[in-house]
Protein backbone atom coordinates (compact mmCIF):
# COMPACT_ATOMS: atom_id res chain seq x y z
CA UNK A 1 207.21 174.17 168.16
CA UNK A 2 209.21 177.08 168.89
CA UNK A 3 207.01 179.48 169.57
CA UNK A 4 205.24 177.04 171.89
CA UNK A 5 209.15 176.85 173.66
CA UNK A 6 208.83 180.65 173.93
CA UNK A 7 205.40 181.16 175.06
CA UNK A 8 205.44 178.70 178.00
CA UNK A 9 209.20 180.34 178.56
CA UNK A 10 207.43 183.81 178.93
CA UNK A 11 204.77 182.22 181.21
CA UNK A 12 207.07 180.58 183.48
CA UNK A 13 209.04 183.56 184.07
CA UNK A 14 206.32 185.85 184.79
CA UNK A 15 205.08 183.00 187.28
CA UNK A 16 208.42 183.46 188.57
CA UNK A 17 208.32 187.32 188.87
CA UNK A 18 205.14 187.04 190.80
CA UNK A 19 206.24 184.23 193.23
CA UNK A 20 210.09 186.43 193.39
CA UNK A 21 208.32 189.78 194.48
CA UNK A 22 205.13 188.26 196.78
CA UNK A 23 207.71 186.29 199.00
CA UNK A 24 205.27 183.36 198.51
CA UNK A 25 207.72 181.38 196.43
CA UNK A 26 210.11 178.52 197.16
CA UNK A 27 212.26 175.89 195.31
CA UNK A 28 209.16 174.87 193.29
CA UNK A 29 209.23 178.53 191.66
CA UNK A 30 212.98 178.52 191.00
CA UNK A 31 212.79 175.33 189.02
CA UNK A 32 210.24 176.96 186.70
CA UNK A 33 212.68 180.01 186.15
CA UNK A 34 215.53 177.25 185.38
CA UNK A 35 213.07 175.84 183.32
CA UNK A 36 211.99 178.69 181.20
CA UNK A 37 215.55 179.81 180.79
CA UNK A 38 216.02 176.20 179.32
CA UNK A 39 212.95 176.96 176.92
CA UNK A 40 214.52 180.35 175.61
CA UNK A 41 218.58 178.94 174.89
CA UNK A 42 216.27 175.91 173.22
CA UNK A 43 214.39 178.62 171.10
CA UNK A 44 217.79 180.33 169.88
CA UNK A 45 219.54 177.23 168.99
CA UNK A 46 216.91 175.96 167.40
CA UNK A 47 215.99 179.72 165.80
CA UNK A 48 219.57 180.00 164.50
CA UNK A 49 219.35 176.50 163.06
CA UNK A 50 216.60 177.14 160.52
């Protein structure tokens, strides 16, 4: 499961990147970077857990 967390974390912040540096984004793309930074503090509390 937390790899899963981390992939789509990557994923979404890449999205991000693209829609950041093509001018093409808007809120949509900002709630998939708060979104993927949610994923990755998930993925250490849960890493530092186990």
């Amino acid at each position: 499961m937390g790899n899963l967390l981390y992939l789509i974390a990557v994923i979404l912040i890449i999205i991000w990147a693209i829609g950041f540096f093509a001018y093409s984004a808007g809120a949509i793309i900002h709630i998939l970077l708060v979104i993927a930074v949610i994923a990755v503090i998930l993925r250490v509390i849960q890493g530092s857990r186990n």
